[in-house]
PDB file of N, CA and C in Angstrom:
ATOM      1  N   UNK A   1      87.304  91.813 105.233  1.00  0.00           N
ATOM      2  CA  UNK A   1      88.334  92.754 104.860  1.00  0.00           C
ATOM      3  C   UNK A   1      87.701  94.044 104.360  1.00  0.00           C
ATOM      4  N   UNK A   2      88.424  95.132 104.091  1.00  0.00           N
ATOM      5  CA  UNK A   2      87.759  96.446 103.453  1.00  0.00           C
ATOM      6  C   UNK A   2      87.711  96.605 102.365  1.00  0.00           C
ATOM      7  N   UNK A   3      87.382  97.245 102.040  1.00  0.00           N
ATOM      8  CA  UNK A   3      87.581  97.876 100.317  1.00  0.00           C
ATOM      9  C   UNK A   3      88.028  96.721  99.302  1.00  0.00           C
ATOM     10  N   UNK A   4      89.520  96.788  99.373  1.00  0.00           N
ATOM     11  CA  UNK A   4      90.764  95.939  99.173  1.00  0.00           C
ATOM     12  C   UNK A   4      91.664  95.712 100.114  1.00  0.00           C
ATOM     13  N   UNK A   5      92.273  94.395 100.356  1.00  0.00           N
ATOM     14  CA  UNK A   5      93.186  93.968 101.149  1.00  0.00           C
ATOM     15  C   UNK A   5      94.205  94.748 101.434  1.00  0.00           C
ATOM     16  N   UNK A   6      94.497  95.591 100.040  1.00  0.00           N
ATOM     17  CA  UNK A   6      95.887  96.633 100.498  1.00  0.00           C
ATOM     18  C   UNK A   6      95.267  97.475 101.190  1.00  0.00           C
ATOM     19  N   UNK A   7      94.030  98.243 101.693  1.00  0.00           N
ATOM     20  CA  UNK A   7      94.224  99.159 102.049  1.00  0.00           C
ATOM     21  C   UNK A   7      93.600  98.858 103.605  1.00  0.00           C
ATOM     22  N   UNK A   8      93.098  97.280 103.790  1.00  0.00           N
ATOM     23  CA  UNK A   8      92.477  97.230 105.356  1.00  0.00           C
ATOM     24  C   UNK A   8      93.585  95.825 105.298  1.00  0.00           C
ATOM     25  N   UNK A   9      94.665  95.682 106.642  1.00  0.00           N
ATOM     26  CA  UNK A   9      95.304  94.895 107.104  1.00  0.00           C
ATOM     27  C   UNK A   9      95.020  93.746 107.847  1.00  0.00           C
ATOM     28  N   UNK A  10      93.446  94.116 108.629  1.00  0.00           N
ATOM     29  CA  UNK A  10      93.188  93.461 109.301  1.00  0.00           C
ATOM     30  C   UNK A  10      92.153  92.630 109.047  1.00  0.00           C
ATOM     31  N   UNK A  11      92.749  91.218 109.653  1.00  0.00           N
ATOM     32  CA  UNK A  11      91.563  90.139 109.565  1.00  0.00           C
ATOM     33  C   UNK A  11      89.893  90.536 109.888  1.00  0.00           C
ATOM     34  N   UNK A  12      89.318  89.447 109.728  1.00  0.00           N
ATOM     35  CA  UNK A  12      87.355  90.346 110.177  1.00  0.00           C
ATOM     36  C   UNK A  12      87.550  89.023 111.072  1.00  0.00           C
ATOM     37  N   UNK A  13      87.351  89.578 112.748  1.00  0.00           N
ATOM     38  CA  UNK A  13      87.105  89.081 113.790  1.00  0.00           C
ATOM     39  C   UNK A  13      86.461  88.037 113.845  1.00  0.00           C
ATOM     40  N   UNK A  14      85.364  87.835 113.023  1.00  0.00           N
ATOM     41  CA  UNK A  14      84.290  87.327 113.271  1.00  0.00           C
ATOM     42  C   UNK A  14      83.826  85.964 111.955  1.00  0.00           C
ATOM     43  N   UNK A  15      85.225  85.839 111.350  1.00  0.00           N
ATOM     44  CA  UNK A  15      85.845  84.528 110.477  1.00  0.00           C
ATOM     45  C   UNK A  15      86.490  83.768 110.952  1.00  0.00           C
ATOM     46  N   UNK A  16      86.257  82.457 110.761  1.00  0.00           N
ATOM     47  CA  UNK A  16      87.035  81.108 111.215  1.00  0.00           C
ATOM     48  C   UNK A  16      88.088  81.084 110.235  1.00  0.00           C
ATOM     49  N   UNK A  17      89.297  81.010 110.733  1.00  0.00           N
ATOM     50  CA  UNK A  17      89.949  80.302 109.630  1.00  0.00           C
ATOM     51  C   UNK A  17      89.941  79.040 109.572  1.00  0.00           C
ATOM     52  N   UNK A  18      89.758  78.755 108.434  1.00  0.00           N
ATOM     53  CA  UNK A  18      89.628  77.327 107.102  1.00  0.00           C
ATOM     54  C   UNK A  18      88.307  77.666 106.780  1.00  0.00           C
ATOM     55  N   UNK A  19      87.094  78.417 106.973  1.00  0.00           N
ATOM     56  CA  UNK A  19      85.745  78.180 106.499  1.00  0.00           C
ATOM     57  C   UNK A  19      85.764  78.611 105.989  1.00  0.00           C
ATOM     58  N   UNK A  20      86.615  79.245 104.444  1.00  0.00           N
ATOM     59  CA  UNK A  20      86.121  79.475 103.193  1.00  0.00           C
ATOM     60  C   UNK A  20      85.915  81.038 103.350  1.00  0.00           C
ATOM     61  N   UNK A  21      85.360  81.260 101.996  1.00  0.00           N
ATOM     62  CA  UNK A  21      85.162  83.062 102.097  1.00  0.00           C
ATOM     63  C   UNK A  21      83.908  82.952 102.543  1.00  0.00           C
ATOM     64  N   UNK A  22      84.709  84.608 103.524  1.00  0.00           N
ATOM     65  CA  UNK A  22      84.472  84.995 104.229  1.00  0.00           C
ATOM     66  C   UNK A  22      82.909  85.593 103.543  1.00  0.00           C
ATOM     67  N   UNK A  23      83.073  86.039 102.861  1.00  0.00           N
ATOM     68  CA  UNK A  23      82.024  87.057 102.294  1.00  0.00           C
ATOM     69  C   UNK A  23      82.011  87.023 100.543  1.00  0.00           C
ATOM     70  N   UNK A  24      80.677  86.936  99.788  1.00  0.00           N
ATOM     71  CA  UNK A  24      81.129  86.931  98.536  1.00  0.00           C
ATOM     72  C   UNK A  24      82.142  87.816  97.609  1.00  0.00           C
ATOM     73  N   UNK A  25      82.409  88.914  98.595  1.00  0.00           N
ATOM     74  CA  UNK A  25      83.061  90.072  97.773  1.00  0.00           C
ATOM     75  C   UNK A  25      84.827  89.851  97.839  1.00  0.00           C
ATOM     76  N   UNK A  26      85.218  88.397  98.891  1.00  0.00           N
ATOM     77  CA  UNK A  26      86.361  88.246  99.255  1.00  0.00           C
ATOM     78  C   UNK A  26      87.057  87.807  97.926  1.00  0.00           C
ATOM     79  N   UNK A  27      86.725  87.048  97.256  1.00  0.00           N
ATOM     80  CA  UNK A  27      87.767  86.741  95.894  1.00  0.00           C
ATOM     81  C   UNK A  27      87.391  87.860  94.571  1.00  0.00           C
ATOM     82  N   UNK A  28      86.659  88.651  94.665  1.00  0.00           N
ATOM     83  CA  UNK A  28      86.725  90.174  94.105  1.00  0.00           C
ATOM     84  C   UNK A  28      88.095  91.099  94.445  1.00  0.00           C
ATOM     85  N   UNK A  29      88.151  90.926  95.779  1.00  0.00           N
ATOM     86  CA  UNK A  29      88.980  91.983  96.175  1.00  0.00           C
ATOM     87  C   UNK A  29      90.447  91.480  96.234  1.00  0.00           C
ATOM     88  N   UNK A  30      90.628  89.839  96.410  1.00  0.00           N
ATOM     89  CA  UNK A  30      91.854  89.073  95.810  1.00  0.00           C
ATOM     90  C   UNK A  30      92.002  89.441  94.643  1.00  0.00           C
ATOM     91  N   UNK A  31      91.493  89.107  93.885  1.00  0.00           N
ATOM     92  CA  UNK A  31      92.011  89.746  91.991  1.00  0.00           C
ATOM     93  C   UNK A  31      91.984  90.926  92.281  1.00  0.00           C
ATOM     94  N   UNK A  32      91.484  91.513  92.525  1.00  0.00           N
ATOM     95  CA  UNK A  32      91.997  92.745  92.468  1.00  0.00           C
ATOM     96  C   UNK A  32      93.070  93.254  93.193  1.00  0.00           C
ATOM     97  N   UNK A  33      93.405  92.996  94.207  1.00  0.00           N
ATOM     98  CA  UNK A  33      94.984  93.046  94.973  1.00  0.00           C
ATOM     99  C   UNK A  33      96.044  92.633  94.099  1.00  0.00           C
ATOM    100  N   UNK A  34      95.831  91.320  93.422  1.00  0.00           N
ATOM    101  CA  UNK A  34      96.722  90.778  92.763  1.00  0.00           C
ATOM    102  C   UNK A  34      96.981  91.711  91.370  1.00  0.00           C
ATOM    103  N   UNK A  35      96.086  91.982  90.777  1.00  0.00           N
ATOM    104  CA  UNK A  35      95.794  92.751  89.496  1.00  0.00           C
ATOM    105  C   UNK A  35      96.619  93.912  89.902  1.00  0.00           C
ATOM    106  N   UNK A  36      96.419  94.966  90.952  1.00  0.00           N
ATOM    107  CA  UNK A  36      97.011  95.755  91.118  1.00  0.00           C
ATOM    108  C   UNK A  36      98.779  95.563  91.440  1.00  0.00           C
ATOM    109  N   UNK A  37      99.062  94.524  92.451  1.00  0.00           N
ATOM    110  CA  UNK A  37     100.432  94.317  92.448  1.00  0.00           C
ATOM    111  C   UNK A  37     101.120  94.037  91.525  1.00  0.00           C
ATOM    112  N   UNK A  38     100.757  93.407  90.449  1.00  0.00           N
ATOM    113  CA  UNK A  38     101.379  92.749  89.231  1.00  0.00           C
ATOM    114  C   UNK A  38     101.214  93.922  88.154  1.00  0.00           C
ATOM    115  N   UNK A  39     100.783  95.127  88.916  1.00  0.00           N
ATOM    116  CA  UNK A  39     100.761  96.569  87.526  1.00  0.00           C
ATOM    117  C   UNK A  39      99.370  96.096  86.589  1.00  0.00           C
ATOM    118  N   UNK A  40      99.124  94.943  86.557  1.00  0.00           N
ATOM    119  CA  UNK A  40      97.690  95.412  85.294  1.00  0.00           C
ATOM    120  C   UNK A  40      96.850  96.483  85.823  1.00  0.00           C
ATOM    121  N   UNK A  41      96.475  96.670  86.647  1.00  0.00           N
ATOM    122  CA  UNK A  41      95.445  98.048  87.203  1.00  0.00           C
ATOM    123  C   UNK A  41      96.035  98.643  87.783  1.00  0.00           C
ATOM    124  N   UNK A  42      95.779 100.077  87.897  1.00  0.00           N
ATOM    125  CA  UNK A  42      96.207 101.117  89.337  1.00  0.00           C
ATOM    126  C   UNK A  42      95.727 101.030  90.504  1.00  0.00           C
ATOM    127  N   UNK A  43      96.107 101.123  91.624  1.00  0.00           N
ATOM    128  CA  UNK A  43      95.428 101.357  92.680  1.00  0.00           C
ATOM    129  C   UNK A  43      94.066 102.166  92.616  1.00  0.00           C
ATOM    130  N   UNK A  44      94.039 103.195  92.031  1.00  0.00           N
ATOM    131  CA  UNK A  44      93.230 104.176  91.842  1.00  0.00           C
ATOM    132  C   UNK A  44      91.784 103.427  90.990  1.00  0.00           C
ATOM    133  N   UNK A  45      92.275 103.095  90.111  1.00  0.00           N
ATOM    134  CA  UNK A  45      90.966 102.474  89.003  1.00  0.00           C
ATOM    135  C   UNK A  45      90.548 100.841  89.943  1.00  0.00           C
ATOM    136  N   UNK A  46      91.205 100.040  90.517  1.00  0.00           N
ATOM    137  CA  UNK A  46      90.678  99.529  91.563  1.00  0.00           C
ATOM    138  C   UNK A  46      89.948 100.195  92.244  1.00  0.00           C
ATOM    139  N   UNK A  47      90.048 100.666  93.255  1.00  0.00           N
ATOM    140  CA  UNK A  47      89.326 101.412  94.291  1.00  0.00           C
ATOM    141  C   UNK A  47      87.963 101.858  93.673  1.00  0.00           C
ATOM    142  N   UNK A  48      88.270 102.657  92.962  1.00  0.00           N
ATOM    143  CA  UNK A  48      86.992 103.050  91.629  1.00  0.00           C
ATOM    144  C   UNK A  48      86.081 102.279  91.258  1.00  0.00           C
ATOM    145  N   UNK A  49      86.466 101.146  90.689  1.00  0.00           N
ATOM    146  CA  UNK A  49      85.321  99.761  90.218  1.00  0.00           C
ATOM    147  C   UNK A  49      85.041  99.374  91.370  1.00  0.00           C
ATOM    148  N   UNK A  50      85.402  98.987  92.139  1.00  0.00           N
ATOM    149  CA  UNK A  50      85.574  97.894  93.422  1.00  0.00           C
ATOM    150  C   UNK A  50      83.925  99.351  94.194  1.00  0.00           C
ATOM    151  N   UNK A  51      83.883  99.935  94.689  1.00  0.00           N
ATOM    152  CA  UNK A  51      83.306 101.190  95.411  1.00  0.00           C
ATOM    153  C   UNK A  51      81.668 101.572  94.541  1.00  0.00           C
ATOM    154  N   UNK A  52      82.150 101.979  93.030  1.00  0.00           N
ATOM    155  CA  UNK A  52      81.092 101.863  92.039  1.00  0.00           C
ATOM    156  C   UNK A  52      80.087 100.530  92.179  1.00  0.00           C
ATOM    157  N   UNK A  53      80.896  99.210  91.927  1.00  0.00           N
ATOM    158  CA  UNK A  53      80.073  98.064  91.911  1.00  0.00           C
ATOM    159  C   UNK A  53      80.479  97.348  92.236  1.00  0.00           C
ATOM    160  N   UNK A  54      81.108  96.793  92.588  1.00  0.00           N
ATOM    161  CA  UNK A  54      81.863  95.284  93.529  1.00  0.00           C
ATOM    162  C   UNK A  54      81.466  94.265  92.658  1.00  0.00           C
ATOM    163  N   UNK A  55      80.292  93.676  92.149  1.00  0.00           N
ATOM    164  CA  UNK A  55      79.621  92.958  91.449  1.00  0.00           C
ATOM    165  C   UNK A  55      80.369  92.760  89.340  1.00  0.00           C
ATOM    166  N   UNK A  56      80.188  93.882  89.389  1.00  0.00           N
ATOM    167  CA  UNK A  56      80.501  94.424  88.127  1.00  0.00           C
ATOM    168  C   UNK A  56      82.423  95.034  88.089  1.00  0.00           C
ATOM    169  N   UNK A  57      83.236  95.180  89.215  1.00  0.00           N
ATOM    170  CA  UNK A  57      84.587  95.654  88.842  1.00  0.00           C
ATOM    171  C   UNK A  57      85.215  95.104  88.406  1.00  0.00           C
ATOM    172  N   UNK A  58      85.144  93.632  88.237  1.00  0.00           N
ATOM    173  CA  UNK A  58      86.628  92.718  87.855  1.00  0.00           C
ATOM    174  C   UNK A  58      86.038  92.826  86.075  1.00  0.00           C
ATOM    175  N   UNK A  59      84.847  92.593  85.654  1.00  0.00           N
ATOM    176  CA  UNK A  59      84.419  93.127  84.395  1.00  0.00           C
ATOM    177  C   UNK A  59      84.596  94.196  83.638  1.00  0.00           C
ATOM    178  N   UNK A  60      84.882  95.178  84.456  1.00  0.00           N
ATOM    179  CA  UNK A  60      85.097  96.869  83.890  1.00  0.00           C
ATOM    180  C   UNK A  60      86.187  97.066  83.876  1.00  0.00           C
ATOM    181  N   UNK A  61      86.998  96.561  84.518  1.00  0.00           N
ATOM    182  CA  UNK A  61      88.663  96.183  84.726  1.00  0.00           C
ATOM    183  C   UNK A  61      89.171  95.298  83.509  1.00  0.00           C
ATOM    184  N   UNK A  62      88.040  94.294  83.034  1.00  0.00           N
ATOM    185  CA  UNK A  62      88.912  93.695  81.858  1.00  0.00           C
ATOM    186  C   UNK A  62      89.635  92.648  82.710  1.00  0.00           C
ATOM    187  N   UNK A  63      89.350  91.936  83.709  1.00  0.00           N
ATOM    188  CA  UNK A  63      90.060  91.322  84.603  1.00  0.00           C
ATOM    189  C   UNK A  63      89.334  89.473  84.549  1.00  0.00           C
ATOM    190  N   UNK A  64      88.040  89.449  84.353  1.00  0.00           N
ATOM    191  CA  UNK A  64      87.785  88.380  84.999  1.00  0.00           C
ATOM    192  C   UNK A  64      86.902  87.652  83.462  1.00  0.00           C
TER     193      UNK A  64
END
């Protein structure tokens, strides 16, 4: 997926579905979709952490 799920729609070609994540950054960018839909974060300050550090955003967010 991209960035965040809200902003790339499309599946990654090149994933099975049922084999698990896809990539380590895939349940990063779930909380953070979710975080953002449910109003705890902005879109904006997502995008921001997530871009800065992927590793480090759900931490700087106060999220995880």
């Amino acid at each position: 997926m991209g960035i965040l799920t809200i902003l790339a729609n499309g599946a990654d070609p090149g994933h099975k579905k049922g084999a698990g994540v896809n990539n380590k950054k895939d349940p990063v960018e779930t909380k953070l979709h979710t975080a953002v839909c449910a109003g705890q974060v902005t879109l904006a300050a997502a995008q921001r952490a997530i871009v800065t550090d992927w590793t480090t955003a759900l931490t700087t967010l106060h999220l995880s």
